[in-house]
N, C-alpha and C. Protein backbone atom coordinates (compact mmCIF):
# COMPACT_ATOMS: atom_id res chain seq x y z
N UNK A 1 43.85 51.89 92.42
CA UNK A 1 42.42 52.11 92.29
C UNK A 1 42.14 52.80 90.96
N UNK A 2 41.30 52.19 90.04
CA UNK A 2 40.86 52.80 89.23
C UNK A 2 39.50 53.68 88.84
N UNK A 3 39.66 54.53 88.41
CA UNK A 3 38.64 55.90 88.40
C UNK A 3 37.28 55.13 87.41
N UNK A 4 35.84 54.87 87.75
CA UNK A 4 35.01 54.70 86.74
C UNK A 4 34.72 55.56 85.83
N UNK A 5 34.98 54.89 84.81
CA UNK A 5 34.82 56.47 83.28
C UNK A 5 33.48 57.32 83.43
N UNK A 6 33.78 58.61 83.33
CA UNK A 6 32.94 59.35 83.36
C UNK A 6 32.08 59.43 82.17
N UNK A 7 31.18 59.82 81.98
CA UNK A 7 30.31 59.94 80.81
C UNK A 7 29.41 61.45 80.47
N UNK A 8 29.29 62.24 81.75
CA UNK A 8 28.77 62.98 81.61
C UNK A 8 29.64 64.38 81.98
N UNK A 9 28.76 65.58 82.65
CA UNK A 9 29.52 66.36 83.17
C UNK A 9 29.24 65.96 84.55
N UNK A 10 30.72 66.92 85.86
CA UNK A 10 30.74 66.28 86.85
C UNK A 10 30.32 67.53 87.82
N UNK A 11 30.30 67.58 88.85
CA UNK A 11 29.74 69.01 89.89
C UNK A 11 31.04 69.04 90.59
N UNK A 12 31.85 70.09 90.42
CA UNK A 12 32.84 70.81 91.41
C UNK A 12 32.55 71.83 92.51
N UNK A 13 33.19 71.53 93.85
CA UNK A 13 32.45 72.83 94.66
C UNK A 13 33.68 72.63 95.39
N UNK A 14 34.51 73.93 95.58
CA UNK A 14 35.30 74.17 96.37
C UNK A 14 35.17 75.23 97.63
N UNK A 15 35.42 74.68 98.63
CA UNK A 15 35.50 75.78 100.00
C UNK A 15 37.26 75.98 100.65
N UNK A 16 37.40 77.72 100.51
CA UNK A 16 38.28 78.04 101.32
C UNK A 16 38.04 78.21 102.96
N UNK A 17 38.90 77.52 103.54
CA UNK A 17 38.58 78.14 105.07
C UNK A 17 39.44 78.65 105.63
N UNK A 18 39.13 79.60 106.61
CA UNK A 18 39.59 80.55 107.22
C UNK A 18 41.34 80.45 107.60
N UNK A 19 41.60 79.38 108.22
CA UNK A 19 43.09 79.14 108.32
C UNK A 19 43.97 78.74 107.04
N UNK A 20 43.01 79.07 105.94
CA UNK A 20 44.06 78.54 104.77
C UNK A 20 43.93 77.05 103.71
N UNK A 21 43.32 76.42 104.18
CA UNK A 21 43.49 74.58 104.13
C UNK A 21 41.99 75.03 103.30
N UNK A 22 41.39 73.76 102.76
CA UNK A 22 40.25 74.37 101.94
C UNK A 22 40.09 72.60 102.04
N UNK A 23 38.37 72.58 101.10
CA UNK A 23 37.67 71.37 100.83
C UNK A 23 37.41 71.46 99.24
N UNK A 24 37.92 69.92 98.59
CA UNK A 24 36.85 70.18 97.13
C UNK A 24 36.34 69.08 97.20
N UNK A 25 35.20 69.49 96.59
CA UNK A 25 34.19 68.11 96.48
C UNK A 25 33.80 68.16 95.17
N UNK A 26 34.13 67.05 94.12
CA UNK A 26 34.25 66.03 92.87
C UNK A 26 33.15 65.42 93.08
N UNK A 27 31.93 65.81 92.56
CA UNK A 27 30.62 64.70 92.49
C UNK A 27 30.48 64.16 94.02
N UNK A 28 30.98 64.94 94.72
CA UNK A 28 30.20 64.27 96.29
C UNK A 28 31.75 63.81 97.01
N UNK A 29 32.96 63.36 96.41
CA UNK A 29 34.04 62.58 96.61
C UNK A 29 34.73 63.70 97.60
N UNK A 30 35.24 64.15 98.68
CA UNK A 30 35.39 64.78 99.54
C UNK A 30 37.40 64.73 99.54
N UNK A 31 38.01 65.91 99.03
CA UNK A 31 39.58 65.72 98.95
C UNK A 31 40.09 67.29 100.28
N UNK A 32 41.26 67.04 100.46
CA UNK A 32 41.50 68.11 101.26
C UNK A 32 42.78 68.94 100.52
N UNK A 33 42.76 70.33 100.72
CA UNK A 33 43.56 71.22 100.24
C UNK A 33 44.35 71.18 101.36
N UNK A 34 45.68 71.63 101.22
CA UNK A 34 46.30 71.69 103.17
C UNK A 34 47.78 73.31 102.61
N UNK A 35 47.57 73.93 103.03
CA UNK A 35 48.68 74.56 103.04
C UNK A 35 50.21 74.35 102.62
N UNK A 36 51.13 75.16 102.42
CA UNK A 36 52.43 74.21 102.37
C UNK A 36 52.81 75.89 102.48
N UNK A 37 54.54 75.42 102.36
CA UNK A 37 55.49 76.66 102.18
C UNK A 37 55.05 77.75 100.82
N UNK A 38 55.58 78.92 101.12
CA UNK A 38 55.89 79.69 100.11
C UNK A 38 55.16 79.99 99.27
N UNK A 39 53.50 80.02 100.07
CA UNK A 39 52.28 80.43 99.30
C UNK A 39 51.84 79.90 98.10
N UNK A 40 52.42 77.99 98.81
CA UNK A 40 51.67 76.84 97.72
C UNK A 40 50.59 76.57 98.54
N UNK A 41 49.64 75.58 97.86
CA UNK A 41 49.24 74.68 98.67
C UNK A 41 49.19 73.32 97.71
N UNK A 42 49.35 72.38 98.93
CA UNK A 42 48.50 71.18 98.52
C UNK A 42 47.62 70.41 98.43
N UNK A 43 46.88 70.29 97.18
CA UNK A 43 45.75 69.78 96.63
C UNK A 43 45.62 68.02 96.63
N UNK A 44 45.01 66.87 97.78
CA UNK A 44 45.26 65.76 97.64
C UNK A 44 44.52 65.52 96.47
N UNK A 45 44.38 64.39 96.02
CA UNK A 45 43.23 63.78 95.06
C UNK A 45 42.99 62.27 95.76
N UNK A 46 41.65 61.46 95.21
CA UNK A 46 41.86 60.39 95.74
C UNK A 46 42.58 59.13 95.31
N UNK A 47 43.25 59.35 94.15
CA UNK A 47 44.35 59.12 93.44
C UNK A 47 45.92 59.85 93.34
N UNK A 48 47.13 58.94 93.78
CA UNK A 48 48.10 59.85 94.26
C UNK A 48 48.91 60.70 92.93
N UNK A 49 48.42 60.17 91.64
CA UNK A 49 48.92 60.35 90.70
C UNK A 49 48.84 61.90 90.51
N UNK A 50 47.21 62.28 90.91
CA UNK A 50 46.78 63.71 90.50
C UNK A 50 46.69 64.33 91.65
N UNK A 51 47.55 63.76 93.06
CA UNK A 51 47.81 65.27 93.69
C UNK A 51 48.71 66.14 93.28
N UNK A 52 48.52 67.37 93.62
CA UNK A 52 49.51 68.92 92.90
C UNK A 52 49.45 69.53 94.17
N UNK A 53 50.50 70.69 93.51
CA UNK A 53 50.59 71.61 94.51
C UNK A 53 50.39 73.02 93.72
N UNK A 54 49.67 73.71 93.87
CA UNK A 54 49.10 75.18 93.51
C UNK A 54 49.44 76.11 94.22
N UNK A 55 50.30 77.32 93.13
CA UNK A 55 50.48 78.71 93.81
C UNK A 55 49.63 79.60 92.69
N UNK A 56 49.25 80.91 93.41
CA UNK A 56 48.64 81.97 92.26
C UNK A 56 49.64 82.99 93.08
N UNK A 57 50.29 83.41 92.29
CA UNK A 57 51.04 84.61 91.82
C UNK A 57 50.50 86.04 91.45
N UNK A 58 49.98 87.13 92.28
CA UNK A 58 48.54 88.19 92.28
C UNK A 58 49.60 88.99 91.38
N UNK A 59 50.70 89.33 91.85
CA UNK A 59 51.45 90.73 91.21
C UNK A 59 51.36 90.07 89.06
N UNK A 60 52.15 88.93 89.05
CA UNK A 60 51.64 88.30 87.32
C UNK A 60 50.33 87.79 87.12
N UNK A 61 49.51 88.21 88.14
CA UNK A 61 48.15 87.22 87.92
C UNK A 61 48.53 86.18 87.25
N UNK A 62 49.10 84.86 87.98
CA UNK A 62 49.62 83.36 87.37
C UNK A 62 49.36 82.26 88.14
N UNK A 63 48.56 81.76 87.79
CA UNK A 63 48.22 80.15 88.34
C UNK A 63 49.31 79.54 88.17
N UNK A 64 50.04 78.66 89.09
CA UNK A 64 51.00 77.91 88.93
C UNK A 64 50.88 76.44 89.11
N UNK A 65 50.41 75.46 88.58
CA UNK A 65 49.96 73.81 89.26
C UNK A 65 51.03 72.83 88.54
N UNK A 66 52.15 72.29 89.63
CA UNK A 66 53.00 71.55 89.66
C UNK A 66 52.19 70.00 90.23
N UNK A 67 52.18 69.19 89.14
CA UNK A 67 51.34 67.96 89.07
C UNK A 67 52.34 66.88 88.07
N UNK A 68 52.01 65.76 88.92
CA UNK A 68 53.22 64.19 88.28
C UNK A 68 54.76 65.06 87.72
N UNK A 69 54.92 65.83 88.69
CA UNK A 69 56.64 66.27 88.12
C UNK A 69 56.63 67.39 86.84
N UNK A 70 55.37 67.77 86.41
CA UNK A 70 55.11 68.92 85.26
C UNK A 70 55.27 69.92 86.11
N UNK A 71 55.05 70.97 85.34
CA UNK A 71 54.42 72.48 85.26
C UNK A 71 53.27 72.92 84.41
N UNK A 72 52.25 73.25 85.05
CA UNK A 72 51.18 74.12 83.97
C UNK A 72 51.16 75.35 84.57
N UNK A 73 51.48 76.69 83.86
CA UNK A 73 51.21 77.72 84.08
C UNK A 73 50.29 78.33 83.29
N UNK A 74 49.05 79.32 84.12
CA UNK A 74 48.34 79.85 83.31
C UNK A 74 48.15 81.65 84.02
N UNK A 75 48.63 82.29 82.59
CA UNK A 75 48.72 83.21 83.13
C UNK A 75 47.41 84.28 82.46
N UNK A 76 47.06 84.97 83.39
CA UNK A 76 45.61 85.79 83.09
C UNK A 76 46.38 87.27 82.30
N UNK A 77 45.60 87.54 81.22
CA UNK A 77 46.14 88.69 80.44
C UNK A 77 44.46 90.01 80.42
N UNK A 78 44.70 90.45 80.62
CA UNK A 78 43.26 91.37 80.55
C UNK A 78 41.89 90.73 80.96
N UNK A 79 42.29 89.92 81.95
CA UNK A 79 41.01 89.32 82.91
C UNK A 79 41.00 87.85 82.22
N UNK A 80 41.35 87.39 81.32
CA UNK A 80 41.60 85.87 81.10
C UNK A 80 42.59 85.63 80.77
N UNK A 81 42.18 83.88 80.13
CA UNK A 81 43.44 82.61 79.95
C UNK A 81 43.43 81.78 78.80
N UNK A 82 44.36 81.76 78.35
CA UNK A 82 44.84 80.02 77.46
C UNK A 82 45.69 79.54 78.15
N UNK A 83 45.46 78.32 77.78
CA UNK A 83 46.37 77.23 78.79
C UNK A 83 46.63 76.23 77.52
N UNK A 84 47.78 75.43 77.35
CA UNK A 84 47.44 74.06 76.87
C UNK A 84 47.29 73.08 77.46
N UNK A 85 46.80 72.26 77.38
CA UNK A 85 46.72 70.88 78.10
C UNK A 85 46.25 69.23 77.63
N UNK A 86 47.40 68.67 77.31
CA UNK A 86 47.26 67.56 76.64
C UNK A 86 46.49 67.79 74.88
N UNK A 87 47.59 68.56 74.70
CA UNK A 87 47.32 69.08 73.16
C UNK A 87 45.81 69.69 72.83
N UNK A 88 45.55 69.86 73.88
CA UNK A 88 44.35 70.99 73.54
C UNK A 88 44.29 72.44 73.63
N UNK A 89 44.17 73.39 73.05
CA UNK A 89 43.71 74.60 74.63
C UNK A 89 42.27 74.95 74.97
N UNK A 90 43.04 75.69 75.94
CA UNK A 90 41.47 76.37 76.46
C UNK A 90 41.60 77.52 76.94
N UNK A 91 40.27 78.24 77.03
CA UNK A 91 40.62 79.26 77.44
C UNK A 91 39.52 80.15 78.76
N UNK A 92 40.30 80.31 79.74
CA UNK A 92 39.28 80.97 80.57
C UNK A 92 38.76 82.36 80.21
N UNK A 93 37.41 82.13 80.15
CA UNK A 93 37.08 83.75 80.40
C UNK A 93 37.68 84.48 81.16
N UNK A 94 36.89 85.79 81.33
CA UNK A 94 36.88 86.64 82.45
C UNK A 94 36.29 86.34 83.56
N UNK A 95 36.65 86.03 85.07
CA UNK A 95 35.69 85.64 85.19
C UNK A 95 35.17 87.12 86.82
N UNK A 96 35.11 88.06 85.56
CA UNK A 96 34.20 89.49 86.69
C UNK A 96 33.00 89.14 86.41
N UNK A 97 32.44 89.68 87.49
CA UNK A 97 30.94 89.41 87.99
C UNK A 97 30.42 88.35 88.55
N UNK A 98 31.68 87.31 88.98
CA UNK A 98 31.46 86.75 90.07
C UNK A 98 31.18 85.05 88.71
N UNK A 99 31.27 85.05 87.49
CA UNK A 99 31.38 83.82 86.54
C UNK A 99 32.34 83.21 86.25
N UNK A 100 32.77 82.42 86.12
CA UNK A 100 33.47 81.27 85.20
C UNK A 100 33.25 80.69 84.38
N UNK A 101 33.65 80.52 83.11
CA UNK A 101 33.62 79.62 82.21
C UNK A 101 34.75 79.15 81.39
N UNK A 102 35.10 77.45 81.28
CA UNK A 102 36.07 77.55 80.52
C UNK A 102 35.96 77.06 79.33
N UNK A 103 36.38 76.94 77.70
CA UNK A 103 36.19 76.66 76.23
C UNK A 103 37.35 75.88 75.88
N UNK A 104 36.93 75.23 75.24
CA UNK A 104 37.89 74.86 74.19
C UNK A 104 37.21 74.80 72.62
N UNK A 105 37.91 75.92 72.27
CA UNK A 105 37.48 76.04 70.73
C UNK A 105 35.62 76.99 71.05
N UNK A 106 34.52 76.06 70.49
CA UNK A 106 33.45 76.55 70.90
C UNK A 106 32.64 75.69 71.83
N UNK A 107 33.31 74.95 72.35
CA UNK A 107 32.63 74.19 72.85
C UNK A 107 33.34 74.17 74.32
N UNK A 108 31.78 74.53 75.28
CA UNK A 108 31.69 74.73 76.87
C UNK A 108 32.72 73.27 77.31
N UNK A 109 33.57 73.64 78.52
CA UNK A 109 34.02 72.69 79.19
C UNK A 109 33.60 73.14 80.59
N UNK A 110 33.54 74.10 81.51
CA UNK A 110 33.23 74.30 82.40
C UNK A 110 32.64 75.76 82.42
N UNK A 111 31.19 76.01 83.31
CA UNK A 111 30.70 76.51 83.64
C UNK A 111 30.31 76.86 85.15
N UNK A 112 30.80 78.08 86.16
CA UNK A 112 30.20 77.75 87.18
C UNK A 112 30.14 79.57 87.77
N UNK A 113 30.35 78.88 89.17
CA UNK A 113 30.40 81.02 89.52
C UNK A 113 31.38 80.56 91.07
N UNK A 114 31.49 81.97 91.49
CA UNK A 114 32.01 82.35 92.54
C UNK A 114 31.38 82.31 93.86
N UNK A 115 31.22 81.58 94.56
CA UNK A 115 30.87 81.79 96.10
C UNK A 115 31.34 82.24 97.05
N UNK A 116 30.59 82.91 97.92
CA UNK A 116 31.89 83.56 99.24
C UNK A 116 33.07 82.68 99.92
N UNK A 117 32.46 81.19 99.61
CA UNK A 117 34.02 80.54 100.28
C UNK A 117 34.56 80.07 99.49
N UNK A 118 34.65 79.88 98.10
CA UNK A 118 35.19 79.63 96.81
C UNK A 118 34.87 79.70 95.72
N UNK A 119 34.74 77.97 95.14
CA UNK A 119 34.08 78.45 93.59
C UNK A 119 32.89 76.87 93.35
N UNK A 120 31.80 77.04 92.68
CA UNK A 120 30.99 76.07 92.39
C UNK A 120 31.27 76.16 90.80
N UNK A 121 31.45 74.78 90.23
CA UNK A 121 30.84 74.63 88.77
C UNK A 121 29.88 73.36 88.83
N UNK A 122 29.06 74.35 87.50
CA UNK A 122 28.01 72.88 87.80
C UNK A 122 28.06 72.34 86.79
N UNK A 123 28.77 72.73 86.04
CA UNK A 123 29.48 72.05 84.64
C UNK A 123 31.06 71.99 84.79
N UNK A 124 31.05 70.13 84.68
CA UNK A 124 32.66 70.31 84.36
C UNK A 124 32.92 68.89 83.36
N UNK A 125 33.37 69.16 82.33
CA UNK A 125 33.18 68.01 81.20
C UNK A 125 34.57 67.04 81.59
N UNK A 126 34.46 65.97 81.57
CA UNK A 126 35.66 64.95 81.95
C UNK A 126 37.10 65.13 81.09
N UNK A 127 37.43 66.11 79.99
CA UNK A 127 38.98 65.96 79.51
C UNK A 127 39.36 66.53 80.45
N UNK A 128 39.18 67.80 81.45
CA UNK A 128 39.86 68.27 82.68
C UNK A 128 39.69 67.56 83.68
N UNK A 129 39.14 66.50 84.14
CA UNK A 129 39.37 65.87 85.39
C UNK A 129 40.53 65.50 86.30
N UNK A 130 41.51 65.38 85.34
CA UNK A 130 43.20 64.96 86.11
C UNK A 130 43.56 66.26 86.99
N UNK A 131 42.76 67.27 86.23
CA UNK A 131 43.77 69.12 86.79
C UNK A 131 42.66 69.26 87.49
N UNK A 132 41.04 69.32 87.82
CA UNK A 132 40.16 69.24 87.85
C UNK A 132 40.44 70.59 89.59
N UNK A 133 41.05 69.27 90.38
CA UNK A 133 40.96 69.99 92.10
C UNK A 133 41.95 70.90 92.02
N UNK A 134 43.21 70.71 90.97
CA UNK A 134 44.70 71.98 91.59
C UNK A 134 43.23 73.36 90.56
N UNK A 135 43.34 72.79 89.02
CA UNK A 135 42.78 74.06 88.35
C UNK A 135 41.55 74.65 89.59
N UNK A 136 40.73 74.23 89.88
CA UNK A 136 39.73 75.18 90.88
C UNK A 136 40.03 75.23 92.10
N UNK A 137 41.32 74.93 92.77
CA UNK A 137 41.56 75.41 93.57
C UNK A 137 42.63 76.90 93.11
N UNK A 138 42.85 77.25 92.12
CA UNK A 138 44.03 78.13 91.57
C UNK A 138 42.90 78.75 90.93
N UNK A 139 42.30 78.78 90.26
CA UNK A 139 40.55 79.88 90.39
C UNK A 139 40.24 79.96 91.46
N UNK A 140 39.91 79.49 92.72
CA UNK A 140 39.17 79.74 93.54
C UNK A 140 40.69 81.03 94.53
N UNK A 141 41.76 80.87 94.61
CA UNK A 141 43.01 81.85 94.93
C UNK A 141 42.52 83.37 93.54
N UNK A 142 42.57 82.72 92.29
CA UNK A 142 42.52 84.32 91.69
C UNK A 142 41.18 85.37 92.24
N UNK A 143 40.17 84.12 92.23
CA UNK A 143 38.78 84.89 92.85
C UNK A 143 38.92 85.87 93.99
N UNK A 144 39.48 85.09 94.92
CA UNK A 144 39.60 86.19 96.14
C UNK A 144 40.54 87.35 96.29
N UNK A 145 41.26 86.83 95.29
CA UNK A 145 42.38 88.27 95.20
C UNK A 145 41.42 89.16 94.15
N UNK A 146 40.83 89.03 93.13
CA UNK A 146 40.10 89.74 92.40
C UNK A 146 38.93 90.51 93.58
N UNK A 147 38.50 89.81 94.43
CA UNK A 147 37.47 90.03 95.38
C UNK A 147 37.78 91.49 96.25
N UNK A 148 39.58 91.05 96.80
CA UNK A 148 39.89 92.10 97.26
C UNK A 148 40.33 93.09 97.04
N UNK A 149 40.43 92.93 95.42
CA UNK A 149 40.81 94.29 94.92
C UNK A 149 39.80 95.15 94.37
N UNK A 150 38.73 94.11 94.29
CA UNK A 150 37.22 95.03 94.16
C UNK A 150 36.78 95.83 95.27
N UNK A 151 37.66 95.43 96.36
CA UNK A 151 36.78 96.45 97.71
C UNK A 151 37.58 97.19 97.90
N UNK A 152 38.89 97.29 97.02
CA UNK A 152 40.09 98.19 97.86
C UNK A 152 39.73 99.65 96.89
N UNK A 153 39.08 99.38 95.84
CA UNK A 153 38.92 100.12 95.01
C UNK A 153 37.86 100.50 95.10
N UNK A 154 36.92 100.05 95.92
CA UNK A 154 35.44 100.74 96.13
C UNK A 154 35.45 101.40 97.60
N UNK A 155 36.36 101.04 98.31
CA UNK A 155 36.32 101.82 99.85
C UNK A 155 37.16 102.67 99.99
C-alpha cells in the first residue's frame, strides 16, 4: 500500500491509557500503541515498514525508537534535543509549560502541546512522517514523567 503524498501539514493526537497501550491518530488514520517487554512499547503504523518500538529512559532522559532495524536516540540535555534524521537535524525545544515544538534550522516542523492523556500537534510538516507515531509516542512518555516530577516537587 502506498502512502498519498502529503502536501501540507498533518494533525497528530496521541492518547495514553490507563493500562499502558495508547492510541495515535495521523490525520484521522487510527494506529495502536500496545505494550511490550522491558519498558518498550510498540508503535503499529498502517504501513509495516514504519512500525517501531519506543523506550524513554527517565534516569538519561532518552528517547529510544528502534524502527526498520535502526536506532534513533534522542537524548534531552537541559530540557531539550537534537536528533539527526535523514541528514537533517532538529531540534526539540523545551517542552515546560505543557509546549512542543520541533525546528530544523529556522524553520517550524512541529508545533503542538501537552494534554492530560498525551500529546496533540497541530502542526506536523511531512519530512517526519516515517518517525511521526514512535517520535510522539516517546514525547508523549517524556511528558508524563516531566508531569510527575512537577508534582513530586510541588507536594
Amino acid at each position: 500500500m502506498t502512502r498519498p503524498p502529503v502536501t501540507g501539514p498533518v494533525e497528530v493526537r496521541v492518547k495514553h491509557r490507563l493500562l499502558g497501550d495508547g492510541r495515535i491518530w495521523v490525520d484521522r488514520v487510527r494506529t495502536k500503541v500496545l505494550r511490550d517487554s522491558g519498558g518498550w512499547y510498540q508503535v503499529l503504523s498502517p504501513t509495516r515498514a514504519e512500525d517501531a518500538r519506543v523506550l524513554y529512559r527517565p534516569v538519561q532522559d532518552l528517547v529510544v525508537i528502534e524502527q526498520s532495524g535502526g536506532f534513533l536516540k534522542i537524548p534531552f540535555k537541559d530540557g531539550e534535543a537534537s536528533f539527526g534524521w535523514q541528514d537533517r537535524v532538529y531540534r526539540i525545544s523545551s517542552m515546560a509549560f505543557g509546549k512542543i515544538r520541533i525546528d530544523e534550522g529556522t524553520r517550524d516542523v512541529a508545533q503542538g502541546v501537552v494534554t492530560t492523556s498525551g500529546i496533540r500537534f497541530h502542526l506536523f510538516r511531512s519530512d517526519l512522517l516515517p518517525i511521526v507515531r514512535a517520535l510522539a509516542w516517546g514525547l508523549t512518555l517524556r511528558s508524563e514523567e516531566l508531569a510527575r516530577d512537577a508534582s513530586r516537587t510541588s507536594g
